[in-house]
C-alpha atoms as a PDB file:
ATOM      1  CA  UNK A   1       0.000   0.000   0.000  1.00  0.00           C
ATOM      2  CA  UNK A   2       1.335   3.452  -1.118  1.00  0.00           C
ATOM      3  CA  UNK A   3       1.078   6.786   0.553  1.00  0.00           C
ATOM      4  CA  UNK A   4      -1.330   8.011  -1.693  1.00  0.00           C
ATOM      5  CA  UNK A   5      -3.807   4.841  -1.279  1.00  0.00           C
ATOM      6  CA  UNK A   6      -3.402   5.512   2.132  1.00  0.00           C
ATOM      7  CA  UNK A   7      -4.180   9.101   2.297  1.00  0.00           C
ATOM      8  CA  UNK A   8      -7.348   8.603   0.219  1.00  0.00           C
ATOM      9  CA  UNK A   9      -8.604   5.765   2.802  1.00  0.00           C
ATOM     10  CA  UNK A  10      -8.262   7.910   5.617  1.00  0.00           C
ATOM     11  CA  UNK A  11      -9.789  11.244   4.079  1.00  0.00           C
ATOM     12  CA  UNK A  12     -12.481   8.615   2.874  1.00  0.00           C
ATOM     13  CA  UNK A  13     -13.284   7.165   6.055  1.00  0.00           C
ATOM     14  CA  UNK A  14     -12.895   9.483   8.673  1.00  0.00           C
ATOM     15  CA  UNK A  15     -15.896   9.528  10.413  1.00  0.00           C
ATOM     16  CA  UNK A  16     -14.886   5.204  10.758  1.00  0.00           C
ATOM     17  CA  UNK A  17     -11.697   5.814  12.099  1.00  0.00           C
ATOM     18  CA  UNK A  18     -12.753   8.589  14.735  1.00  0.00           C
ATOM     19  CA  UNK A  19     -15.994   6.205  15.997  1.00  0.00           C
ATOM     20  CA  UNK A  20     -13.184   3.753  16.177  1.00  0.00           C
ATOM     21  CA  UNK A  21     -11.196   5.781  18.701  1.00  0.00           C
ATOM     22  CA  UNK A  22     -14.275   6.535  20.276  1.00  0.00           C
ATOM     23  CA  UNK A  23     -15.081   3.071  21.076  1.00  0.00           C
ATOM     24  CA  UNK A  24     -11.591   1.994  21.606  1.00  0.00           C
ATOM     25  CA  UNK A  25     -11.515   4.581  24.646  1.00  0.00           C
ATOM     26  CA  UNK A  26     -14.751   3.789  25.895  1.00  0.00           C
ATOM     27  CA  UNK A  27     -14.022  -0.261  26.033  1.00  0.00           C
ATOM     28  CA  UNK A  28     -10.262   0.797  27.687  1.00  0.00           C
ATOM     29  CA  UNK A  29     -11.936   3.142  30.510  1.00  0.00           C
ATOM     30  CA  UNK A  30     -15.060   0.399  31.313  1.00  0.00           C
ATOM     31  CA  UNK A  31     -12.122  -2.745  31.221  1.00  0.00           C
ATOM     32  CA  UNK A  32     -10.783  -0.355  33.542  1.00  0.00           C
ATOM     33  CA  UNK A  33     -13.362   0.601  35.683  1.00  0.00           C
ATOM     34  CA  UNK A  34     -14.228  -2.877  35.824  1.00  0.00           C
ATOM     35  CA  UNK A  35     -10.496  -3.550  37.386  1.00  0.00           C
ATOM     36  CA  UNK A  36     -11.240  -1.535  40.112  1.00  0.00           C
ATOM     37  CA  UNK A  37     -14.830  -2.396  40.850  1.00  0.00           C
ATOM     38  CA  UNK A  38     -13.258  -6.018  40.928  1.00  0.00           C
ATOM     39  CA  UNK A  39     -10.838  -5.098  43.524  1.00  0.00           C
ATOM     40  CA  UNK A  40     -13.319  -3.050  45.049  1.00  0.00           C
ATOM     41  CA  UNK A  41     -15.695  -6.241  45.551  1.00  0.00           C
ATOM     42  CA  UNK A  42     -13.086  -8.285  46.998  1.00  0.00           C
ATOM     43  CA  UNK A  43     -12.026  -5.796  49.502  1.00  0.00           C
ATOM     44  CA  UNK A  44     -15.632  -5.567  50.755  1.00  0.00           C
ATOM     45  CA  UNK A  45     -16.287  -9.392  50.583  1.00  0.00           C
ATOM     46  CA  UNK A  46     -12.898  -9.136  52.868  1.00  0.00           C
ATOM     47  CA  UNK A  47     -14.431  -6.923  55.302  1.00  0.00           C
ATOM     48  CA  UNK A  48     -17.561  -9.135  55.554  1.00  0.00           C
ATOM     49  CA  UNK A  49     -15.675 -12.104  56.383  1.00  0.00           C
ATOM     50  CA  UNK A  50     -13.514 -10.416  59.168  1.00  0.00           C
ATOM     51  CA  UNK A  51     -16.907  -9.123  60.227  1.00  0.00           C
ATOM     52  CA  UNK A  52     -18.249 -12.862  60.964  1.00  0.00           C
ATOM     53  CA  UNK A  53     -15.159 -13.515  62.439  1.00  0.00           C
ATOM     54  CA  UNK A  54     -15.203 -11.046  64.800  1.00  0.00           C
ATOM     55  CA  UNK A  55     -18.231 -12.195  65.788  1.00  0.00           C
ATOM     56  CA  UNK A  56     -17.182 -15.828  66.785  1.00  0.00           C
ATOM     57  CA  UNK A  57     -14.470 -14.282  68.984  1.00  0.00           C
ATOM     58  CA  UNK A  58     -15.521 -13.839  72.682  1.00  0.00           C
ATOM     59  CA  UNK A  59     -12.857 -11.661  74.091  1.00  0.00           C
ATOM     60  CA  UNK A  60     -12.651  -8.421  73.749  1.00  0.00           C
ATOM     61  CA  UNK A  61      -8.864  -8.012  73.186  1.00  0.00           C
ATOM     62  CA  UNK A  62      -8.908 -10.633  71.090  1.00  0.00           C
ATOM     63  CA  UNK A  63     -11.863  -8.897  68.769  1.00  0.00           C
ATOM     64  CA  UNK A  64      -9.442  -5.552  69.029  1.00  0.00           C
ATOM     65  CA  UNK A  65      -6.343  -7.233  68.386  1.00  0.00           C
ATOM     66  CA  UNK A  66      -7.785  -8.725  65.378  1.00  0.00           C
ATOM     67  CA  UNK A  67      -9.054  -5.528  63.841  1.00  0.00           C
ATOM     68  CA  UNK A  68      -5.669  -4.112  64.150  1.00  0.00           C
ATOM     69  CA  UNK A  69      -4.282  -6.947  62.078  1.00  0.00           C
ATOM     70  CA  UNK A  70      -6.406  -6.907  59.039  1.00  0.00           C
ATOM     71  CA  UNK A  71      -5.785  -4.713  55.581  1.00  0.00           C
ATOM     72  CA  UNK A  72      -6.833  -1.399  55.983  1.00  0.00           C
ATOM     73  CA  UNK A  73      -9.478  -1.347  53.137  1.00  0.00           C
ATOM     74  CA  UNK A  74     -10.993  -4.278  54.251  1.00  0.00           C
ATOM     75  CA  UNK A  75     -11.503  -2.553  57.497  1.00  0.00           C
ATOM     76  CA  UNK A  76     -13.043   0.713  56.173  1.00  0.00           C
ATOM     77  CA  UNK A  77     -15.624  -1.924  54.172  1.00  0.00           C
ATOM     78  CA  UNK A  78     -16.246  -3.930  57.594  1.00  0.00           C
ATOM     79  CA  UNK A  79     -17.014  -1.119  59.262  1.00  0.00           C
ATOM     80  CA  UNK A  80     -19.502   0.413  56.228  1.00  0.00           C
ATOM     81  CA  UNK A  81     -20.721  -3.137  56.533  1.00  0.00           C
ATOM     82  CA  UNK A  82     -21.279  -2.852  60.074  1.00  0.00           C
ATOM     83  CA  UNK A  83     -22.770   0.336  59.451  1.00  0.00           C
ATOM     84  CA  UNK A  84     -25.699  -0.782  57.286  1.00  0.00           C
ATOM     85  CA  UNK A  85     -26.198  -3.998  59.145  1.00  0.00           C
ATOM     86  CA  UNK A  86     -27.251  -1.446  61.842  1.00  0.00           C
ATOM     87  CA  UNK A  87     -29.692   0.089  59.489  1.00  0.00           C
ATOM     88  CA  UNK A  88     -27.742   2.860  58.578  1.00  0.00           C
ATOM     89  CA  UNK A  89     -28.004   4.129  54.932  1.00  0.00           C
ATOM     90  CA  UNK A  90     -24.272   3.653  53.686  1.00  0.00           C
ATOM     91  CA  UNK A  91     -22.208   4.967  50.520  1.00  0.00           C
ATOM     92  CA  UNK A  92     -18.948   3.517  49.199  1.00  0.00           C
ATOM     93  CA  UNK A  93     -16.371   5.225  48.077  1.00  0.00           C
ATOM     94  CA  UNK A  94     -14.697   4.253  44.570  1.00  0.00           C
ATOM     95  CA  UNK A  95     -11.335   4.739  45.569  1.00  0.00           C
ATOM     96  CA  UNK A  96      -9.498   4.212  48.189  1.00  0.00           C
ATOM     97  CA  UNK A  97      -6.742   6.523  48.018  1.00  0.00           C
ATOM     98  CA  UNK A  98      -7.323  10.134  47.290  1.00  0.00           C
ATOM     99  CA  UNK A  99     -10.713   9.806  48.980  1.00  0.00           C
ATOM    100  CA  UNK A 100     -10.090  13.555  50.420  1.00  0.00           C
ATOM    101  CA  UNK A 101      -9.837  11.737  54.226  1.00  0.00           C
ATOM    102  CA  UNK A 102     -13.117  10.071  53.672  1.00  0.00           C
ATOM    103  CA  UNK A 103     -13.586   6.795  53.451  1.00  0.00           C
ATOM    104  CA  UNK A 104     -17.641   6.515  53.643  1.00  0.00           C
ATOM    105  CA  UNK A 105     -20.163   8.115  54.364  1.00  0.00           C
ATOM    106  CA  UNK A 106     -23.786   7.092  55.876  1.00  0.00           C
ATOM    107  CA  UNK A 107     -26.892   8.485  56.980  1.00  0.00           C
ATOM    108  CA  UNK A 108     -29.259   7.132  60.546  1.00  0.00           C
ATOM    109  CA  UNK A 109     -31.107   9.458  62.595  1.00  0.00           C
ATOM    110  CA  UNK A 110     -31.949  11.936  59.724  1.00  0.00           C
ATOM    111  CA  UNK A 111     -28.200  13.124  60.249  1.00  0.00           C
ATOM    112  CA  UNK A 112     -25.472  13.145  57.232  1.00  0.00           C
ATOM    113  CA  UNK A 113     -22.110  11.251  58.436  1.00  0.00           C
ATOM    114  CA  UNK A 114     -18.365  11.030  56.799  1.00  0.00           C
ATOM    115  CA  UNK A 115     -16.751   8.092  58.091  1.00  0.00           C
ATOM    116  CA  UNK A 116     -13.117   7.981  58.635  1.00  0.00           C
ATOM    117  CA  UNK A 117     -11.759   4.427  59.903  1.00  0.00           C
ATOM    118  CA  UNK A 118      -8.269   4.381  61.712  1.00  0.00           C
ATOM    119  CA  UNK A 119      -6.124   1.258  62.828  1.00  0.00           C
ATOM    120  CA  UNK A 120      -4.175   2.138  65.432  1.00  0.00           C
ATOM    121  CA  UNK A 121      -2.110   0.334  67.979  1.00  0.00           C
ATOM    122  CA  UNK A 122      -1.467   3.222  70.298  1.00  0.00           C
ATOM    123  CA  UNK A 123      -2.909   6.665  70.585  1.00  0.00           C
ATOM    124  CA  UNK A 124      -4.876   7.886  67.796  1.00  0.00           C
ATOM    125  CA  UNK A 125      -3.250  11.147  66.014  1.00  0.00           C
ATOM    126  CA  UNK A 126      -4.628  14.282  67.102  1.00  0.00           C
ATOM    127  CA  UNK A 127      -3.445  16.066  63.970  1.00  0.00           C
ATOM    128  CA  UNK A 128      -5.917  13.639  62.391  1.00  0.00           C
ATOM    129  CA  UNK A 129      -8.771  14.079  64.095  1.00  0.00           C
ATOM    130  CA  UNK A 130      -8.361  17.741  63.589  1.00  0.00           C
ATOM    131  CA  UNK A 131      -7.827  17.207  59.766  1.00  0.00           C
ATOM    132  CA  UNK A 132     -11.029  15.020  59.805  1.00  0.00           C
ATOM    133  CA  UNK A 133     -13.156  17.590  61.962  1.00  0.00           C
ATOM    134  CA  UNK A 134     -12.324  20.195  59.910  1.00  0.00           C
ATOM    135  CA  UNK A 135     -13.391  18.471  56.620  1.00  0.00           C
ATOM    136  CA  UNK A 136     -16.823  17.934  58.446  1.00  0.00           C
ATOM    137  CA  UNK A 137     -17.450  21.074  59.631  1.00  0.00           C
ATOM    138  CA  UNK A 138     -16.191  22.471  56.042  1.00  0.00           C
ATOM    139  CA  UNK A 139     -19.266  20.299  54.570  1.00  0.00           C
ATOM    140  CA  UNK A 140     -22.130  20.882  56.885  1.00  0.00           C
ATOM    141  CA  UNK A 141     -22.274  17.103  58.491  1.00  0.00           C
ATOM    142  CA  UNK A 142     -21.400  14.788  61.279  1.00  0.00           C
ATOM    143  CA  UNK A 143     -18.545  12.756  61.514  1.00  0.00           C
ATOM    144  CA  UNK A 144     -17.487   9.132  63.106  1.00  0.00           C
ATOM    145  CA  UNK A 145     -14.203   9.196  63.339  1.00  0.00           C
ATOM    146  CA  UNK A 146     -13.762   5.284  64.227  1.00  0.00           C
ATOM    147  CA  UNK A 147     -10.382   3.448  65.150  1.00  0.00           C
ATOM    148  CA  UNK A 148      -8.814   0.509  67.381  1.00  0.00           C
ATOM    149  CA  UNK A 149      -6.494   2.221  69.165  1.00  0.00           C
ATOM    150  CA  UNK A 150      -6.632   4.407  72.416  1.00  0.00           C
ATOM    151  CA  UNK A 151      -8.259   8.038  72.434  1.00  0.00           C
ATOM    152  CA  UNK A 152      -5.848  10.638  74.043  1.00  0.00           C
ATOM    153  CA  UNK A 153      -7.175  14.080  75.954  1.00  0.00           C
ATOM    154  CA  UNK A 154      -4.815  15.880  72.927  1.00  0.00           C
ATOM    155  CA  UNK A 155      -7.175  13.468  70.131  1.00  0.00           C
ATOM    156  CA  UNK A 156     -10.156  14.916  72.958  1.00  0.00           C
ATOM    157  CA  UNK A 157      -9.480  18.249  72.797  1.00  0.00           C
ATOM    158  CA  UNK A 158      -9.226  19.100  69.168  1.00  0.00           C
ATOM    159  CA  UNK A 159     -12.201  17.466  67.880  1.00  0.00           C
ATOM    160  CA  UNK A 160     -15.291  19.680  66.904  1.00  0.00           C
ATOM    161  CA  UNK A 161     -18.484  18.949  68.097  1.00  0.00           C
ATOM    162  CA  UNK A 162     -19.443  17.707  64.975  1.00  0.00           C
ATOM    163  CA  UNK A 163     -17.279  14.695  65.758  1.00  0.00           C
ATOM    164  CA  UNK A 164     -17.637  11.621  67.396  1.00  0.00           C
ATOM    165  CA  UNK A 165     -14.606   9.234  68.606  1.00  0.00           C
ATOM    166  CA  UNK A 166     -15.910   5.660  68.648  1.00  0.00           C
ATOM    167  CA  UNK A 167     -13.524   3.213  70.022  1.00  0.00           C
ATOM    168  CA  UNK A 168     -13.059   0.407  71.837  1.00  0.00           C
ATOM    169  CA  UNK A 169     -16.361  -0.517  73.700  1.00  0.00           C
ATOM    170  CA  UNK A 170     -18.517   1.454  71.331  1.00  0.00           C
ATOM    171  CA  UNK A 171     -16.579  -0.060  68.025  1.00  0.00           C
ATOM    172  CA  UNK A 172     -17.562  -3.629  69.487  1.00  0.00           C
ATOM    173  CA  UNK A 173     -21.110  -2.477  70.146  1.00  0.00           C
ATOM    174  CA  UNK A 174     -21.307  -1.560  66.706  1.00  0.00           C
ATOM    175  CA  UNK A 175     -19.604  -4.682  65.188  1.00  0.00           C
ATOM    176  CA  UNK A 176     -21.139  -7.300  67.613  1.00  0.00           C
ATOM    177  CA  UNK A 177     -24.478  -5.707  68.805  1.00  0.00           C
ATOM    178  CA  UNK A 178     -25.244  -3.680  65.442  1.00  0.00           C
ATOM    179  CA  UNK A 179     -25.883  -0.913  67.483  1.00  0.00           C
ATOM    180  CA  UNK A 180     -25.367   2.661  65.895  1.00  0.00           C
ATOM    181  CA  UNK A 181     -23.604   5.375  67.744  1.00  0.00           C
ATOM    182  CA  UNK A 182     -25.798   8.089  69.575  1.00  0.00           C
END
């Protein structure tokens, strides 16, 4: 094939070759949408099975030490799991980095919530608590700011009142007793 033969197809068929593209990157961004909604599934199918297995565990340091062990996506899905199975109205994010320090959000009591789930082995950052409050009170709703680890009077005192700390006793009530925070 010669320039010329090939210059002539292309002027010819322009509108095939540009519906081409068009399809081309529409099939490339859904197979890749459908990577991450994959990946997506199996971190939330993750987070219901550490659920259930919370549940067969009896002590409570046990339950704890547990949640501190597991991949941090699958615990911000166990927890919007949790959250639903409480009767809360929940909402996944599609990402899990880059969520803007949000990493669900949910609605019980007639009251908007962004959820922000924390592992922690010791004392919880207060510089992220702060971060988080501020992202709240910046968008007009509540917050649960929910971790494993131990709540400081630094954590304490720079939380907004749009805020609430659940931890510990209250994170097991939610897990175990599907009970939603008040």
């Amino acid at each position: 094939m010669n320039i010329s033969t090939l210059t002539n197809f292309v002027i010819n068929n322009q509108h095939y070759l540009f519906f081409s593209a068009c399809f081309l990157v529409v099939l490339i961004t859904f197979l890749r949408r459908k990577k991450k909604t994959r990946r997506h599934q199996y971190k939330i199918k993750q987070g219901e099975r550490a659920l259930s297995k919370i549940r067969t565990f009896t002590n409570p340091n046990q339950q704890i030490g547990y949640l501190r062990k597991i991949d941090a996506y699958a615990f911000e899905e166990l927890l919007l799991t949790a959250l639903k199975e409480a009767g809360a109205k929940t909402t996944r994010n599609l990402k899990y980095s880059g969520d803007g320090g949000i990493d669900g959000k949910c609605k019980y009591y007639g009251q908007k919530y962004f959820v922000q789930a924390k592992r922690y082995k010791g004392y919880i950052s207060a510089r992220d608590v702060k971060t988080f409050s501020t992202i709240c009170r910046d968008n007009g709703v509540k917050g649960l700011f929910i971790h494993t680890g131990i709540t400081g009077k630094k954590s304490l005192d720079v939380k907004s009142n749009n805020v609430d700390i659940i931890s510990s006793d209250r994170l097991l009530s939610l897990l175990i007793d599907k009970q939603l925070p008040e």
